[in-house]
Protein backbone atom coordinates (compact mmCIF):
# COMPACT_ATOMS: atom_id res chain seq x y z
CA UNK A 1 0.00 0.00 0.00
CA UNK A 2 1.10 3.87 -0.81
CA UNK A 3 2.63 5.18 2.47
CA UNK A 4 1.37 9.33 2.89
CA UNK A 5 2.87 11.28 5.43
CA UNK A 6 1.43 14.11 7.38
CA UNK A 7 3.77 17.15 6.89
CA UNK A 8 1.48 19.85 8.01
CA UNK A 9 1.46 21.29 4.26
CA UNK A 10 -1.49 22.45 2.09
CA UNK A 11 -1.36 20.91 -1.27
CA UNK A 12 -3.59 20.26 -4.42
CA UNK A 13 -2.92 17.95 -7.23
CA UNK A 14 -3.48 19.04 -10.61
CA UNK A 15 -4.44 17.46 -13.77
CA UNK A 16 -0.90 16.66 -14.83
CA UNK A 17 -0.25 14.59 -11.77
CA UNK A 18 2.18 17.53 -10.57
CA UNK A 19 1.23 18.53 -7.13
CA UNK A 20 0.60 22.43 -6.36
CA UNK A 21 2.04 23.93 -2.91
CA UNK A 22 -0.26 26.23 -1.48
CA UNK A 23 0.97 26.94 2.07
CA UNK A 24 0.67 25.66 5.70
CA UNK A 25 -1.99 24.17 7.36
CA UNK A 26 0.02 26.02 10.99
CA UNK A 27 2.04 28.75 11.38
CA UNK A 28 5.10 27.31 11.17
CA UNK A 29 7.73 29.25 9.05
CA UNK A 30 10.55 28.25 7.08
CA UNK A 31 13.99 30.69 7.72
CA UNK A 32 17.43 29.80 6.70
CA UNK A 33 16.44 26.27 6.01
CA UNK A 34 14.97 25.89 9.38
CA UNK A 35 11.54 25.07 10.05
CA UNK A 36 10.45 27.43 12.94
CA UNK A 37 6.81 27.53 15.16
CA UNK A 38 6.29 31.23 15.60
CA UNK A 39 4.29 30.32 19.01
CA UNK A 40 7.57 29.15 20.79
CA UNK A 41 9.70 32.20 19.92
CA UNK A 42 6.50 34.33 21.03
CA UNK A 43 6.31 32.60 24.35
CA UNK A 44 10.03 32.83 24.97
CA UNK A 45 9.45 36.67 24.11
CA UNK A 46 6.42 36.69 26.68
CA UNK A 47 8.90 35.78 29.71
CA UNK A 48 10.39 39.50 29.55
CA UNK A 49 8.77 41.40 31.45
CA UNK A 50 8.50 44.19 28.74
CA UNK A 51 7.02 42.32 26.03
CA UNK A 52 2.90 42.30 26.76
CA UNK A 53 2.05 40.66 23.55
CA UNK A 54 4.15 38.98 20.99
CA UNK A 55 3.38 38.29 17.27
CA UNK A 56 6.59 36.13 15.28
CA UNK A 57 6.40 35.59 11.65
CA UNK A 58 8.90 35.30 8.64
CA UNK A 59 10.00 38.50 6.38
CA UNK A 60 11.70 38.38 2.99
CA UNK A 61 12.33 36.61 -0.11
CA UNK A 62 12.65 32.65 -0.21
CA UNK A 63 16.28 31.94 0.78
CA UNK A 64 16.79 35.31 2.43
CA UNK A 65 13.78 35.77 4.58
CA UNK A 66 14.67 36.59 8.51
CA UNK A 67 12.73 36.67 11.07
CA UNK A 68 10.65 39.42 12.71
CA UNK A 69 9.06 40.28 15.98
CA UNK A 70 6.25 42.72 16.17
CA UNK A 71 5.61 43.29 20.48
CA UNK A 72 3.07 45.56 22.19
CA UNK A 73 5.06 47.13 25.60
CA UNK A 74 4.05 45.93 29.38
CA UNK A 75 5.93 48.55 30.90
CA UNK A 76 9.70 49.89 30.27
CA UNK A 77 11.15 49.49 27.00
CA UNK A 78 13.89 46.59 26.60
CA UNK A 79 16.60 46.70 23.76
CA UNK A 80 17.25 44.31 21.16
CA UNK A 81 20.07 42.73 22.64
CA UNK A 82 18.08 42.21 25.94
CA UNK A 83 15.28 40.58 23.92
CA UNK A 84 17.42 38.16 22.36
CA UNK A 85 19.39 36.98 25.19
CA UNK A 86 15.29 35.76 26.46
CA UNK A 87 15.04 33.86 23.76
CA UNK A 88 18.48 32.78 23.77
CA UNK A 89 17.98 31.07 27.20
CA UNK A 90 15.18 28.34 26.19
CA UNK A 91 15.70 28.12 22.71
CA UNK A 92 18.30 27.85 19.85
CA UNK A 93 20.02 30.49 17.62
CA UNK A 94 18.42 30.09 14.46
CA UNK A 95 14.86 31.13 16.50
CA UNK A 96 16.28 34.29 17.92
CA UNK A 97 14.17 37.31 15.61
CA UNK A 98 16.75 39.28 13.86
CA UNK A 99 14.27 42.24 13.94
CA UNK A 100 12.02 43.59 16.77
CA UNK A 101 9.40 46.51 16.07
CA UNK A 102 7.16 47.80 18.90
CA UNK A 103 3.86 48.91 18.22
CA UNK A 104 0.83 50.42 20.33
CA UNK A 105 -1.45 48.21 18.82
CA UNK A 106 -1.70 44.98 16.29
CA UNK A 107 -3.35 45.77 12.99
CA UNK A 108 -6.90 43.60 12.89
CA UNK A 109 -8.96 42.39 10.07
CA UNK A 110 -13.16 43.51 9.81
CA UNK A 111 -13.65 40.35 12.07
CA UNK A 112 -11.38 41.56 14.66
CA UNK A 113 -8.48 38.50 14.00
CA UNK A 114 -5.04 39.41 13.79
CA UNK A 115 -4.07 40.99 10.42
CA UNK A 116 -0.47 39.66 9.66
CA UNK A 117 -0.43 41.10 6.13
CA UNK A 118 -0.75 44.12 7.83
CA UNK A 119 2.40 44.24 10.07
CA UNK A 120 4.57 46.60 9.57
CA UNK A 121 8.33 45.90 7.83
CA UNK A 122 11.23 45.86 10.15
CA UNK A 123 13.19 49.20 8.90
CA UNK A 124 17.07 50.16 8.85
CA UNK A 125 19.73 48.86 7.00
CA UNK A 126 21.55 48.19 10.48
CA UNK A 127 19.80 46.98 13.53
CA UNK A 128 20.44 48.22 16.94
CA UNK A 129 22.85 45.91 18.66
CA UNK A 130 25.47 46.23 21.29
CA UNK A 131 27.37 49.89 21.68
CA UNK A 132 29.79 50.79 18.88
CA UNK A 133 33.02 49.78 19.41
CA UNK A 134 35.78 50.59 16.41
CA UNK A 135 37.90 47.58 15.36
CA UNK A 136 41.56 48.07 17.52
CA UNK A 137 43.81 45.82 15.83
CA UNK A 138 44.54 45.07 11.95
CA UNK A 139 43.29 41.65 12.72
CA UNK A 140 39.35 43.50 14.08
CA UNK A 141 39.70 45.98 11.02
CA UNK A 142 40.10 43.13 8.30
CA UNK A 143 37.47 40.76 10.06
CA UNK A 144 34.89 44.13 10.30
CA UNK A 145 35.66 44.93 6.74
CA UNK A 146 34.29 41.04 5.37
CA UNK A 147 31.30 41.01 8.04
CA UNK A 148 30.49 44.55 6.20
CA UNK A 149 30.72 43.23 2.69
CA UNK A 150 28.83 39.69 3.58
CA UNK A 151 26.21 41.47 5.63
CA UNK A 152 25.36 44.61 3.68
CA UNK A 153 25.57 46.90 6.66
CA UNK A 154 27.65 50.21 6.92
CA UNK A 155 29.14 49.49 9.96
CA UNK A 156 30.68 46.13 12.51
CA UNK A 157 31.68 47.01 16.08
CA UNK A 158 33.68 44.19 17.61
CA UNK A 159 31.51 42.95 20.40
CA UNK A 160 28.81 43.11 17.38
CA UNK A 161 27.03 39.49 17.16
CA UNK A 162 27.32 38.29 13.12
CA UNK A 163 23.76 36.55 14.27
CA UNK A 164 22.30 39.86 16.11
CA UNK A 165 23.41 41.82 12.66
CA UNK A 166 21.11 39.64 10.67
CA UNK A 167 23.74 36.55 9.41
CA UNK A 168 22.87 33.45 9.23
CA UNK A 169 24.43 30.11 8.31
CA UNK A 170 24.50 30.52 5.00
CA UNK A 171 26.62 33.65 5.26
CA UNK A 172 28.71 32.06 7.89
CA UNK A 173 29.86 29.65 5.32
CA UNK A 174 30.79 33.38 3.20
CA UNK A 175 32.85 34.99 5.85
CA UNK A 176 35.16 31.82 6.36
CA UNK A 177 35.43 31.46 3.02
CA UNK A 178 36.33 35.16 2.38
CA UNK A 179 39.13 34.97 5.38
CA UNK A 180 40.61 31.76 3.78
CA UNK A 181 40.66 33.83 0.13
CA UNK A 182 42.04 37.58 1.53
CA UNK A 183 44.22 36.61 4.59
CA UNK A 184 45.31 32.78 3.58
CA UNK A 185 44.01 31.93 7.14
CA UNK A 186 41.72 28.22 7.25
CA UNK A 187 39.04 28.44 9.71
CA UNK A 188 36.49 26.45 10.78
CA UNK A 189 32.88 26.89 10.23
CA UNK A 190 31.98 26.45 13.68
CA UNK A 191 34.65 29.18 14.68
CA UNK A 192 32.09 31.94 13.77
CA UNK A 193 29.28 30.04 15.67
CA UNK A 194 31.66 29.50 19.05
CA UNK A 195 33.11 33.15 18.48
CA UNK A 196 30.06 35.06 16.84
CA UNK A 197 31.96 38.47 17.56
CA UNK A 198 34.83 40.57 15.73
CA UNK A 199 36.93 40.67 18.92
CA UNK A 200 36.62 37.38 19.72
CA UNK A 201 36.84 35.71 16.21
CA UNK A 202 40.24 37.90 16.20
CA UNK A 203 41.44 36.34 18.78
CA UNK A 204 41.32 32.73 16.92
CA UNK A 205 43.05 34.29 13.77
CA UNK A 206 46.62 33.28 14.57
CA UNK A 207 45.84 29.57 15.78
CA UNK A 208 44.41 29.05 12.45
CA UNK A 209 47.07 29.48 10.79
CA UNK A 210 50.13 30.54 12.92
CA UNK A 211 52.85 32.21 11.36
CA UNK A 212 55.08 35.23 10.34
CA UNK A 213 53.31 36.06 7.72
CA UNK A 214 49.90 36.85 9.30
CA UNK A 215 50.73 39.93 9.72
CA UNK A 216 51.55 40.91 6.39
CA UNK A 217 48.31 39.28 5.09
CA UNK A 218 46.09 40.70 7.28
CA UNK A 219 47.35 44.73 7.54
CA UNK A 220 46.14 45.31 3.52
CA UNK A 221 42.52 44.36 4.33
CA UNK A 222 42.74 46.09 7.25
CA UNK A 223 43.70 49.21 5.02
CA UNK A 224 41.04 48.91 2.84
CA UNK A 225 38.55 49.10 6.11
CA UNK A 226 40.15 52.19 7.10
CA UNK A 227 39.74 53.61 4.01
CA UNK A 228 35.81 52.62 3.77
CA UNK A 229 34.78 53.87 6.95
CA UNK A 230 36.61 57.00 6.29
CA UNK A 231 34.92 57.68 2.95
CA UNK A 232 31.27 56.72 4.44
């Protein structure tokens, strides 16, 4: 007998045999390759006591979308970073939002349900993570100068989280790959995910790959960094 598996998905067949994907039966999202159920990163978010209500959904393109969190305030306001580090302590990375917008009120359909369509879009081309912090060493300037190119944004402090600044696996796999082409270095994937910072990434540049020539690798990047951050 045919064996049919429950997957959760929405699905009709057509004429042709071909079968036509027409969303979820849940809410469950799909980021980075991940499959994510909004209503755990909303109840992590409801354990600050800041956050009164909590709506989690996926923004973005296939392949690129992130994921947002739309909260109504319970009292004080709490910053991204202090949002994340809830989540962070009952759930894994890939469920942490990479965006947070606060609003007064959720948008609601004639029928008074929650209007997702209607959520706003995260905005800025940076979001708000720990206090700036210039790179200090050749070694921070040539690391902030890749995590800028990878990551589209216009500037990396060093106790800046690649995760926190919207990167994701996929990127990881980028950065490493850039730092093996433009400093010669060989680092491991998992480096980035045990060292998710500038500084402390740095600080595993010279076990990769020790040597006398780091330094002579690394100080032209570094330059080039320099030179962007002075001309933006």
């Amino acid at each position: 007998p045919e064996r049919v598996y429950r997957t959760g998905d929405r699905a009709r067949r057509l004429e042709d045999g071909s079968i036509e994907f027409l969303g979820r039966l849940d809410a469950q999202v799909k980021v980075r390759g991940h499959r994510i159920e909004p209503a755990e990163v909303e109840a992590a978010l409801l354990r600050h006591p800041a956050v009164r209500q909590a709506v989690v959904g996926a923004r973005g393109p296939a392949g690129a979308a992130r994921l947002v969190a739309w909260l109504l305030p319970a009292g004080g306001p709490a910053s991204p970073a202090e949002l994340r580090a809830a989540v962070r302590e009952v759930l894994p990375e890939p469920m942490v939002p990479s965006a947070f917008v606060w609003m007064d009120a959720f948008p609601l359909t004639p029928s008074g349900k929650l209007d997702r369509r209607a959520l706003p879009e995260p905005g800025g081309v940076r979001p708000e993570v720990a206090e700036y912090v210039a790179p200090r060493t050749p070694a921070e300037e040539a690391l902030a100068a890749i995590w800028r190119e990878v990551l589209g944004v216009e500037r990396v402090g060093v106790h800046d989280r690649f995760f926190d600044l919207g990167g994701h696996s996929l990127l990881a796999t980028q950065v490493v790959s850039r730092i093996q082409r433009a400093l010669g270095l060989a680092l491991p994937l998992r480096a980035l995910f045990e060292a998710p910072t500038v500084a402390a990434l740095a600080e595993r540049l010279p076990a990769a790959a020790p040597g006398d020539g780091d330094a002579d690798r690394i100080r032209p990047l570094a330059r080039r960094s320099r030179a962007a951050v002075a001309g933006g």
